[in-house]
PDB file of N, CA and C in Angstrom:
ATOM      1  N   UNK A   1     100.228 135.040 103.417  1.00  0.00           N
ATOM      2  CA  UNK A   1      99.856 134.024 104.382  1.00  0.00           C
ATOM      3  C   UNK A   1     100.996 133.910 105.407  1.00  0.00           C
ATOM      4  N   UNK A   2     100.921 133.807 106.361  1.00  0.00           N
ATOM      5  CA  UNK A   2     101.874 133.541 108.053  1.00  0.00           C
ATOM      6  C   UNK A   2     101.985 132.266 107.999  1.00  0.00           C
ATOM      7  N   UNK A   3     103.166 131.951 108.710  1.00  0.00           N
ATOM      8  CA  UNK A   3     103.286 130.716 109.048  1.00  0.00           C
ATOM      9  C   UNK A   3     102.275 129.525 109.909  1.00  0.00           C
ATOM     10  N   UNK A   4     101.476 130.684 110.410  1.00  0.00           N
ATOM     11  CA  UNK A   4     100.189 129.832 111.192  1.00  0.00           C
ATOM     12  C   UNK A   4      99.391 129.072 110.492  1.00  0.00           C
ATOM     13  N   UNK A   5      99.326 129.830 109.195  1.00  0.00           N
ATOM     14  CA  UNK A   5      98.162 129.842 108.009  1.00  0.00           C
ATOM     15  C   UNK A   5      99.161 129.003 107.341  1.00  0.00           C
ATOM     16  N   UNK A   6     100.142 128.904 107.000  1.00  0.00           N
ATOM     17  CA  UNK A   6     100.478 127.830 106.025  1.00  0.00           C
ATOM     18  C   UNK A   6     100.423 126.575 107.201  1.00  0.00           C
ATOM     19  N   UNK A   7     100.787 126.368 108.017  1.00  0.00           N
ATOM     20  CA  UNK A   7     100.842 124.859 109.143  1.00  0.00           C
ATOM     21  C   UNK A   7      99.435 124.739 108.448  1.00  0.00           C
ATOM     22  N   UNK A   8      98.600 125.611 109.167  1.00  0.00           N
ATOM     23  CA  UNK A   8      97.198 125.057 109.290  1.00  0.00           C
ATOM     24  C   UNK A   8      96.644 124.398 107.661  1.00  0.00           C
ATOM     25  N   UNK A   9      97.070 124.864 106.624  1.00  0.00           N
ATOM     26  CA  UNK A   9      96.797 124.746 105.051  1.00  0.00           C
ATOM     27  C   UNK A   9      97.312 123.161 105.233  1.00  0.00           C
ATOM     28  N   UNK A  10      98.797 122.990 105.432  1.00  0.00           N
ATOM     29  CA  UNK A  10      99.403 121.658 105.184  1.00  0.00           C
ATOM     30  C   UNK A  10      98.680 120.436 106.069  1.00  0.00           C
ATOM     31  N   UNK A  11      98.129 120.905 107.393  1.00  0.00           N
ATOM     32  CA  UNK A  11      97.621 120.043 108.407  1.00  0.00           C
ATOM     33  C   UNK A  11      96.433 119.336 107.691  1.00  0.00           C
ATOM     34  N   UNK A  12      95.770 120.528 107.457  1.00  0.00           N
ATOM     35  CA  UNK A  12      94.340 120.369 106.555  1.00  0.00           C
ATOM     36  C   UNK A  12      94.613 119.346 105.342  1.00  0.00           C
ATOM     37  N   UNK A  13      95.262 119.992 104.608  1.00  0.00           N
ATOM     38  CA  UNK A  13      95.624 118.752 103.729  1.00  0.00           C
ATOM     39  C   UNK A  13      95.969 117.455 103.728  1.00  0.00           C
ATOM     40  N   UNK A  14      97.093 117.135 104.952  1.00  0.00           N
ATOM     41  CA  UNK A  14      97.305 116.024 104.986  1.00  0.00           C
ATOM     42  C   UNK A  14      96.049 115.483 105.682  1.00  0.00           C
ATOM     43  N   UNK A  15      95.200 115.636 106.363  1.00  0.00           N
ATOM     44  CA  UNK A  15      94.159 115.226 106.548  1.00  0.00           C
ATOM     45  C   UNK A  15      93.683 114.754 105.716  1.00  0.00           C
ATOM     46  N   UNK A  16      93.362 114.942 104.662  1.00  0.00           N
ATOM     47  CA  UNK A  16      92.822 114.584 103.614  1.00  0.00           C
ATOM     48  C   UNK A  16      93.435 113.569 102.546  1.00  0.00           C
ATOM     49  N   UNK A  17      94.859 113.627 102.742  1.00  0.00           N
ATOM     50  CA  UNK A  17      95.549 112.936 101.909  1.00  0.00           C
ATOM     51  C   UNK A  17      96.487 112.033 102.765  1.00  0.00           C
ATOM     52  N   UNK A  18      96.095 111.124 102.814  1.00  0.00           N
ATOM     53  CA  UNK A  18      97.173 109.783 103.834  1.00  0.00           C
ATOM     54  C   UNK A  18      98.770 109.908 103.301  1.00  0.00           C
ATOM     55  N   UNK A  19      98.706 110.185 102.263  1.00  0.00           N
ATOM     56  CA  UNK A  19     100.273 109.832 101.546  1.00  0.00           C
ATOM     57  C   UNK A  19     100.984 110.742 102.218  1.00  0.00           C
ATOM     58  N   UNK A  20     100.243 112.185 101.859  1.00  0.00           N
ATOM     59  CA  UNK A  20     100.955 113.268 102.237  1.00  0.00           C
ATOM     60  C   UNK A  20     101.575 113.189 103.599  1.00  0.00           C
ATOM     61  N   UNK A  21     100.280 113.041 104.641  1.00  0.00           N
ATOM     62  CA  UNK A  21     100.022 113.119 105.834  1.00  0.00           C
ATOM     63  C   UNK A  21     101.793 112.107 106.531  1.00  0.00           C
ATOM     64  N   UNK A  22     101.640 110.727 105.658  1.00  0.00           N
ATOM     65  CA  UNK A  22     103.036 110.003 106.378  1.00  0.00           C
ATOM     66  C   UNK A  22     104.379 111.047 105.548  1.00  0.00           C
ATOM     67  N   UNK A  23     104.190 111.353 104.397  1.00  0.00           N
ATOM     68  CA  UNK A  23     105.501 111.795 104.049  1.00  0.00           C
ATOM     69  C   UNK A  23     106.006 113.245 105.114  1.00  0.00           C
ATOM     70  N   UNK A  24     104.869 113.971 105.670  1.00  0.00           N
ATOM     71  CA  UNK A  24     105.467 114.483 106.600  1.00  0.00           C
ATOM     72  C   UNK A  24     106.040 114.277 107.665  1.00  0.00           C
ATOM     73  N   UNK A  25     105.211 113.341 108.194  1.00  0.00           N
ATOM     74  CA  UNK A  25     105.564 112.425 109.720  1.00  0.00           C
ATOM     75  C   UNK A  25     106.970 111.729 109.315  1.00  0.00           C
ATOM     76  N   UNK A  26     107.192 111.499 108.464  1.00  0.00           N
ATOM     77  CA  UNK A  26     108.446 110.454 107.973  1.00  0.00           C
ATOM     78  C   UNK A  26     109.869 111.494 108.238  1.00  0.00           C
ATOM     79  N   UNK A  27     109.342 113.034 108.146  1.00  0.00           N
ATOM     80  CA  UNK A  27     110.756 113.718 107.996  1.00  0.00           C
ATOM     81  C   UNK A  27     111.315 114.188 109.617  1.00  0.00           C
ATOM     82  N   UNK A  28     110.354 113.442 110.572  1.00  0.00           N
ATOM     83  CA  UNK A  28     110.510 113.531 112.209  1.00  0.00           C
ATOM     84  C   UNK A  28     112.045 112.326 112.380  1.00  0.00           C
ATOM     85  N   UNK A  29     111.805 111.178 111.235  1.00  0.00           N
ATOM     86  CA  UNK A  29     112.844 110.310 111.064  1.00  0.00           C
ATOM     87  C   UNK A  29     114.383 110.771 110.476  1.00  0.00           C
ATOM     88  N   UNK A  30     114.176 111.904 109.867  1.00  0.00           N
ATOM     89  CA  UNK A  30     115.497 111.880 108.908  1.00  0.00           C
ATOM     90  C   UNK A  30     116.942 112.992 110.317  1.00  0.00           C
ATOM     91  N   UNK A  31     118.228 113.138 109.558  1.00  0.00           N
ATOM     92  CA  UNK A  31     118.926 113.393 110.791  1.00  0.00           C
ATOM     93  C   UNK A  31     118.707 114.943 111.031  1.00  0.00           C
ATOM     94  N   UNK A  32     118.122 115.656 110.138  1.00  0.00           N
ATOM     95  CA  UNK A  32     117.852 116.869 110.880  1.00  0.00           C
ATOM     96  C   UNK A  32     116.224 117.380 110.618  1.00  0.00           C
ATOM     97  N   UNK A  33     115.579 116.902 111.048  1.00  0.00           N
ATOM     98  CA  UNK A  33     113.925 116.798 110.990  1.00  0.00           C
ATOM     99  C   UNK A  33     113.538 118.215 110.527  1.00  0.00           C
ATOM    100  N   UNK A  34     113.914 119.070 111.034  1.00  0.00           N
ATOM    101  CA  UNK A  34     113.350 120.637 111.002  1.00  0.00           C
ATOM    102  C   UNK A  34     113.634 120.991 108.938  1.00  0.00           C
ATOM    103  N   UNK A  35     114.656 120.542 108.699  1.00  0.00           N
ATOM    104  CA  UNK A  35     115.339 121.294 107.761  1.00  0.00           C
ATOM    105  C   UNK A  35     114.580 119.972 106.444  1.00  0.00           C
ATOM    106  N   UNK A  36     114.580 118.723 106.482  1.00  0.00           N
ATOM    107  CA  UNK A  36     113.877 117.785 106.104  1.00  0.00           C
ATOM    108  C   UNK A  36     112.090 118.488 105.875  1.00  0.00           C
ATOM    109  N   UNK A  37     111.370 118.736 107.086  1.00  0.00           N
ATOM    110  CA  UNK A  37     110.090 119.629 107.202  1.00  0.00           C
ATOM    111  C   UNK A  37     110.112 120.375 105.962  1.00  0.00           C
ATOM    112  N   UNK A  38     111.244 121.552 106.182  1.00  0.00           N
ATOM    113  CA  UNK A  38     110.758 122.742 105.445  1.00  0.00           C
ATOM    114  C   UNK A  38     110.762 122.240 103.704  1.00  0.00           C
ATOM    115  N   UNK A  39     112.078 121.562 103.365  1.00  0.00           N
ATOM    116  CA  UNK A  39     111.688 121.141 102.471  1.00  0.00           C
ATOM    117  C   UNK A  39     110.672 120.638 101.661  1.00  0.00           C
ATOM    118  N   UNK A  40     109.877 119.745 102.121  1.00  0.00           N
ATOM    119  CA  UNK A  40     109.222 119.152 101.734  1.00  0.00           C
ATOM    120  C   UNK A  40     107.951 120.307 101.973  1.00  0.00           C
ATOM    121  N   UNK A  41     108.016 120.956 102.702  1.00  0.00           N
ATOM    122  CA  UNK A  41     106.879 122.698 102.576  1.00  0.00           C
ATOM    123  C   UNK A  41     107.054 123.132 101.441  1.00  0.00           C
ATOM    124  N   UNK A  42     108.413 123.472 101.261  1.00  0.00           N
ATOM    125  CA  UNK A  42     108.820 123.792  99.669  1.00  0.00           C
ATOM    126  C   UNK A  42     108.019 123.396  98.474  1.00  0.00           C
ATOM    127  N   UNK A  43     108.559 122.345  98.403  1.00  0.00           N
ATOM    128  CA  UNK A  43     108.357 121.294  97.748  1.00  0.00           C
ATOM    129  C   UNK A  43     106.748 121.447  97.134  1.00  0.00           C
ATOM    130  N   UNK A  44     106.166 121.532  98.577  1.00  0.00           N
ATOM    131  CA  UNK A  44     104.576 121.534  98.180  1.00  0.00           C
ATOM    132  C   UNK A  44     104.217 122.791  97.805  1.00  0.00           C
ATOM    133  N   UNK A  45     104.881 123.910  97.767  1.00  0.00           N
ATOM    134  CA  UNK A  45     104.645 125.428  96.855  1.00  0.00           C
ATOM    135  C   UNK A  45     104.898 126.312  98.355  1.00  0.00           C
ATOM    136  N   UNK A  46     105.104 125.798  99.629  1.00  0.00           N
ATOM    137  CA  UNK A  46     104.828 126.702 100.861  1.00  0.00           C
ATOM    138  C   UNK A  46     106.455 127.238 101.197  1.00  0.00           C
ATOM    139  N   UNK A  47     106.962 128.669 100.940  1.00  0.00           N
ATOM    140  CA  UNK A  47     107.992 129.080 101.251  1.00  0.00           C
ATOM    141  C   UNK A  47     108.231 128.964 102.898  1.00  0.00           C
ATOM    142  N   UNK A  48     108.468 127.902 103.113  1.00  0.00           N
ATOM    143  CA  UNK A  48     108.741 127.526 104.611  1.00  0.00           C
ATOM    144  C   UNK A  48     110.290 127.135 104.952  1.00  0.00           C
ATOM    145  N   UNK A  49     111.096 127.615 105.753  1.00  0.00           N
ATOM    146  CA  UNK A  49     112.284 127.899 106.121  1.00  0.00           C
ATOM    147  C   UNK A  49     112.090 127.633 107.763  1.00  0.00           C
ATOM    148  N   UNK A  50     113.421 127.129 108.223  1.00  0.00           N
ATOM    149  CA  UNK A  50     113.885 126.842 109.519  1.00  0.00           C
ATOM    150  C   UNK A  50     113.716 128.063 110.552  1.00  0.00           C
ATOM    151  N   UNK A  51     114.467 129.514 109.592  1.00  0.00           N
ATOM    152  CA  UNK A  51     113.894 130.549 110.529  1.00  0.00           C
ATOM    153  C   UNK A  51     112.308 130.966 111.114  1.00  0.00           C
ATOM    154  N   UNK A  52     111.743 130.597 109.323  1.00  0.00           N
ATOM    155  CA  UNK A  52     110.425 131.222 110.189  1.00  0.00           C
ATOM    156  C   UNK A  52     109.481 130.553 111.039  1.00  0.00           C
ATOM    157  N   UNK A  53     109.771 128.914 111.315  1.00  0.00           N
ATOM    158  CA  UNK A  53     109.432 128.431 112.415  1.00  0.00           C
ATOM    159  C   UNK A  53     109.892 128.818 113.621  1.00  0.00           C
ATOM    160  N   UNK A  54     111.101 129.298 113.452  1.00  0.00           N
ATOM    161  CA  UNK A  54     111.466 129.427 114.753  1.00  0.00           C
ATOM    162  C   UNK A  54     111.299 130.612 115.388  1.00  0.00           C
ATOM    163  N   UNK A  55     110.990 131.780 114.447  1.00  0.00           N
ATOM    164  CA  UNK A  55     110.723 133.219 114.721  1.00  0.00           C
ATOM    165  C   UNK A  55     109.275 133.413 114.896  1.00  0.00           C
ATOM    166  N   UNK A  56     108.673 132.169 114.497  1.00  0.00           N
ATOM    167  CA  UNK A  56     106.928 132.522 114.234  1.00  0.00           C
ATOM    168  C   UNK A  56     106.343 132.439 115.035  1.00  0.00           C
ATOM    169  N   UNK A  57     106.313 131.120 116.590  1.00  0.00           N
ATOM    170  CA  UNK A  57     105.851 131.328 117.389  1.00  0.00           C
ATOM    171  C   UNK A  57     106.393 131.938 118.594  1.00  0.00           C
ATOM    172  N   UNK A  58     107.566 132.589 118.548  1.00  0.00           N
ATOM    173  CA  UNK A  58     107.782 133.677 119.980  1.00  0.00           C
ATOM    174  C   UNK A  58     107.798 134.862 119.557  1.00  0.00           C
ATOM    175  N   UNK A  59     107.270 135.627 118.153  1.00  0.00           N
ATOM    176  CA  UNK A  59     106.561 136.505 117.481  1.00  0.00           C
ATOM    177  C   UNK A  59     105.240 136.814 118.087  1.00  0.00           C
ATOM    178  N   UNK A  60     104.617 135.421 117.852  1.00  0.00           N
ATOM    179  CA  UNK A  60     102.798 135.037 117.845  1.00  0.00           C
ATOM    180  C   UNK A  60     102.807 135.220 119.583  1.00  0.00           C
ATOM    181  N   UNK A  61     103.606 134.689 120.306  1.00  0.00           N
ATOM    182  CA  UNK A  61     103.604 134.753 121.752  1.00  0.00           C
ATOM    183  C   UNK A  61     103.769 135.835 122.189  1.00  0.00           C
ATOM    184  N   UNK A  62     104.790 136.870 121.825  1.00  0.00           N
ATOM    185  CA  UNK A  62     105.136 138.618 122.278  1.00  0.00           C
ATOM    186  C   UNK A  62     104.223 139.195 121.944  1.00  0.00           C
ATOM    187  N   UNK A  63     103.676 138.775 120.840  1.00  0.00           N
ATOM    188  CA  UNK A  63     102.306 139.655 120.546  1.00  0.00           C
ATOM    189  C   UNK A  63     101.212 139.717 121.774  1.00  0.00           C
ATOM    190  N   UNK A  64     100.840 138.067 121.596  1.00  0.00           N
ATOM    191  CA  UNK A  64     100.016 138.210 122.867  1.00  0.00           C
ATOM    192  C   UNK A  64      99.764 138.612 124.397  1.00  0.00           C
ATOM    193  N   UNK A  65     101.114 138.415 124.572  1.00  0.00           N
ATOM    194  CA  UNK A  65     101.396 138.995 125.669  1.00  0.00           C
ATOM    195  C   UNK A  65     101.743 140.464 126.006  1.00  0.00           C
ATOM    196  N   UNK A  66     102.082 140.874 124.736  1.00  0.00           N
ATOM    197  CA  UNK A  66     102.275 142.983 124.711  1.00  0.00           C
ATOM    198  C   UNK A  66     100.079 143.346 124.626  1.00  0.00           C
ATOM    199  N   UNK A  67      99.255 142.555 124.361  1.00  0.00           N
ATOM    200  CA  UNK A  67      98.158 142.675 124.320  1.00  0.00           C
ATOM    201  C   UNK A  67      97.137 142.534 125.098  1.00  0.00           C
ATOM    202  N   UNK A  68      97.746 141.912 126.206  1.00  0.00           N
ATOM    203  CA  UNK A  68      97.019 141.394 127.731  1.00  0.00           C
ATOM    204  C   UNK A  68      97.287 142.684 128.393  1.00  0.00           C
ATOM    205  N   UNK A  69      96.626 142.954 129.404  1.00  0.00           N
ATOM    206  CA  UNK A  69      97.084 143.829 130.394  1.00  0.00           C
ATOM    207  C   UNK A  69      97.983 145.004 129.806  1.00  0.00           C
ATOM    208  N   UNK A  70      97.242 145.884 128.994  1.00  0.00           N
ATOM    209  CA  UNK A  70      98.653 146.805 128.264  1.00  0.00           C
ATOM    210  C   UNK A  70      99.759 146.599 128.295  1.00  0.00           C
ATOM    211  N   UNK A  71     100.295 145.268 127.994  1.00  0.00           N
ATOM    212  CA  UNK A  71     101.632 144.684 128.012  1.00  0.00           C
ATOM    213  C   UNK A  71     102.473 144.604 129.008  1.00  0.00           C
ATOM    214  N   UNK A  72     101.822 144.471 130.050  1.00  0.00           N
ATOM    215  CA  UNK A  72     101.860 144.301 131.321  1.00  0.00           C
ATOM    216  C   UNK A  72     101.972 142.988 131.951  1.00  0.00           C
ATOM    217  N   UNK A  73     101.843 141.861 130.862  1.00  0.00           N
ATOM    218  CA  UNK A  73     101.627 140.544 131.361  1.00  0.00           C
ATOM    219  C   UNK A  73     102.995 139.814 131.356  1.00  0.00           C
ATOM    220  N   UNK A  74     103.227 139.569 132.318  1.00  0.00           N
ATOM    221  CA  UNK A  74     104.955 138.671 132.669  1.00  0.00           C
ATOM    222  C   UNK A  74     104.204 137.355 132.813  1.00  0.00           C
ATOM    223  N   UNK A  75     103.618 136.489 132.357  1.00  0.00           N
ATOM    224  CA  UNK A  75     103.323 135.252 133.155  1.00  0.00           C
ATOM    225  C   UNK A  75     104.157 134.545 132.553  1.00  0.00           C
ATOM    226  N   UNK A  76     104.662 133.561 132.914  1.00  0.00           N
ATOM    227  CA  UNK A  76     105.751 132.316 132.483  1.00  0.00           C
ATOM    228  C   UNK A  76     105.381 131.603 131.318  1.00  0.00           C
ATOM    229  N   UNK A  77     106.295 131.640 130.434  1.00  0.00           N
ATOM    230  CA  UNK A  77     106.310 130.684 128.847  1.00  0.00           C
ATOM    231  C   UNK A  77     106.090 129.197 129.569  1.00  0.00           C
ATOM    232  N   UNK A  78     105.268 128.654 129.076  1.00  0.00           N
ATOM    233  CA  UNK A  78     104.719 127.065 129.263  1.00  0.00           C
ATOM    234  C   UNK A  78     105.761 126.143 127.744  1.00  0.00           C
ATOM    235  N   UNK A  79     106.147 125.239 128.884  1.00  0.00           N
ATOM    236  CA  UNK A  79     107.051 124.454 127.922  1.00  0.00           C
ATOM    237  C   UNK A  79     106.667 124.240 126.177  1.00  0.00           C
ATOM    238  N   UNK A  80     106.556 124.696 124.842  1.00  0.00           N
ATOM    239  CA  UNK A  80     106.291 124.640 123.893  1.00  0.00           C
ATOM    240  C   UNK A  80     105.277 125.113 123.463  1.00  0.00           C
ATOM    241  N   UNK A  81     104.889 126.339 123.995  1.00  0.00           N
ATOM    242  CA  UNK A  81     103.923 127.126 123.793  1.00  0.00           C
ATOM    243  C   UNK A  81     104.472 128.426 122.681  1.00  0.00           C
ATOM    244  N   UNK A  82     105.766 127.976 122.363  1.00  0.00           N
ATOM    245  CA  UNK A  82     105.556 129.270 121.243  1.00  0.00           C
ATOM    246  C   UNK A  82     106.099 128.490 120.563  1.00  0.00           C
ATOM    247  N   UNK A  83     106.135 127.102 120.023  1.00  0.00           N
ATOM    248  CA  UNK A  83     106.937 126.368 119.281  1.00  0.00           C
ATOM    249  C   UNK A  83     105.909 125.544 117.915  1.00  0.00           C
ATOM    250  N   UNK A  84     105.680 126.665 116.922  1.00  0.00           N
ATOM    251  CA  UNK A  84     104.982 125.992 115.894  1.00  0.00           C
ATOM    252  C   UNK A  84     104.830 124.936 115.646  1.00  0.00           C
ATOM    253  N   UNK A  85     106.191 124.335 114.849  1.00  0.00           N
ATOM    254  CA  UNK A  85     106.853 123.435 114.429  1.00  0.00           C
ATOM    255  C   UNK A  85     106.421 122.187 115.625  1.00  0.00           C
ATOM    256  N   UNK A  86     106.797 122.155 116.740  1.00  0.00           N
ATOM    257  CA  UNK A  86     106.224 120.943 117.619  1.00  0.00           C
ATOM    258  C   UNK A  86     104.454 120.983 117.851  1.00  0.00           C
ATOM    259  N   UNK A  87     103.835 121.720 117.950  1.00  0.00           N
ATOM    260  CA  UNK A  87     102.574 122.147 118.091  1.00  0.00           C
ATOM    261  C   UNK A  87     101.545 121.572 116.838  1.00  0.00           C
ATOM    262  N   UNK A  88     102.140 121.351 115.553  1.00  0.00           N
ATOM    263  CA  UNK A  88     101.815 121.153 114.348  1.00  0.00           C
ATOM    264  C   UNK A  88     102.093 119.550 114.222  1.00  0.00           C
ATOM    265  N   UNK A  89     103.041 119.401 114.815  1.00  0.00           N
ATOM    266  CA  UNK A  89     103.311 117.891 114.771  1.00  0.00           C
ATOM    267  C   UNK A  89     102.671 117.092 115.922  1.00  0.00           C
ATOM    268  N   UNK A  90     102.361 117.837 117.123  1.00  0.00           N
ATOM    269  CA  UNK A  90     101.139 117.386 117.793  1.00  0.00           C
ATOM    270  C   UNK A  90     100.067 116.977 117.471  1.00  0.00           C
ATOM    271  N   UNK A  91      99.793 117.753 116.811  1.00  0.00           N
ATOM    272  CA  UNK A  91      98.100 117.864 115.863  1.00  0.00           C
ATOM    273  C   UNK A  91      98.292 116.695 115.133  1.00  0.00           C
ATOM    274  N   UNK A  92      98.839 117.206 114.241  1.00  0.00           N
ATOM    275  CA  UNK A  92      98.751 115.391 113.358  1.00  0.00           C
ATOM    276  C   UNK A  92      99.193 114.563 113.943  1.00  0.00           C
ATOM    277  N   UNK A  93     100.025 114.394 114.964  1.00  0.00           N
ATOM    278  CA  UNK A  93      99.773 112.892 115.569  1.00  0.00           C
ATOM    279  C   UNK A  93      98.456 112.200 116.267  1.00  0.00           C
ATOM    280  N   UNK A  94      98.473 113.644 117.032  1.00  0.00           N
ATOM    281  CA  UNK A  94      96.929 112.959 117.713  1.00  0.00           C
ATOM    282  C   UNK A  94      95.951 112.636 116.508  1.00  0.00           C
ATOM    283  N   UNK A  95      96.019 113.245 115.528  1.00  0.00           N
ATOM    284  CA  UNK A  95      94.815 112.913 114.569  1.00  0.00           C
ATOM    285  C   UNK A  95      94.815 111.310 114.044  1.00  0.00           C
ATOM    286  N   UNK A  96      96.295 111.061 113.726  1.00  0.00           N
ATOM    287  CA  UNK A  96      96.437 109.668 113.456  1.00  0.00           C
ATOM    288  C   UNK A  96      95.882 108.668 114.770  1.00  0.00           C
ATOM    289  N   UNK A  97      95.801 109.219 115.602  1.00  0.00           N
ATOM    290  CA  UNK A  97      95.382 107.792 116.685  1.00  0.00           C
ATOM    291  C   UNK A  97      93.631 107.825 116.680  1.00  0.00           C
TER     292      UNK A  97
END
């Protein structure tokens, strides 16, 4: 499973489970949020680490872009468009409102 596929597993879940859902949101509070996150990925059986958030979406982004236009496509990175980790925490916020 990719890191896309585990976000999306944990998202799903906390959907379903309120407890879960704040104990993630809660680690946006602690002093190093990212490293707080993975833990608690851990924790839940998901080998999730600081690197592979951070390698996963400008991976997922080079890909796409070596795939457009025979890799031909220069168009400009959009502010947090290869940034899992914030993208994931988007999602479940908006879901909470």
């Amino acid at each position: 499973m990719n890191i896309a596929e585990i976000l999306d597993e944990i998202k799903g879940k906390a959907g379903k489970n309120p407890e879960l859902k704040k104990r993630i949101l809660q680690t946006r509070r602690e002093p190093n949020p990212l490293t707080a996150f993975c833990v608690l990925c851990r924790e839940l059986g998901y080998p999730v680490y600081e690197m592979d958030l951070a390698c996963a979406g400008e991976s997922f982004y080079a890909e796409i872009k070596r795939s457009t236009n025979g890799g031909g496509e220069n168009s400009p990175l959009l502010k947090g468009e290869d940034d899992f980790y914030e993208m994931f925490f988007a999602e479940l916020e908006r879901e909470e409102r």
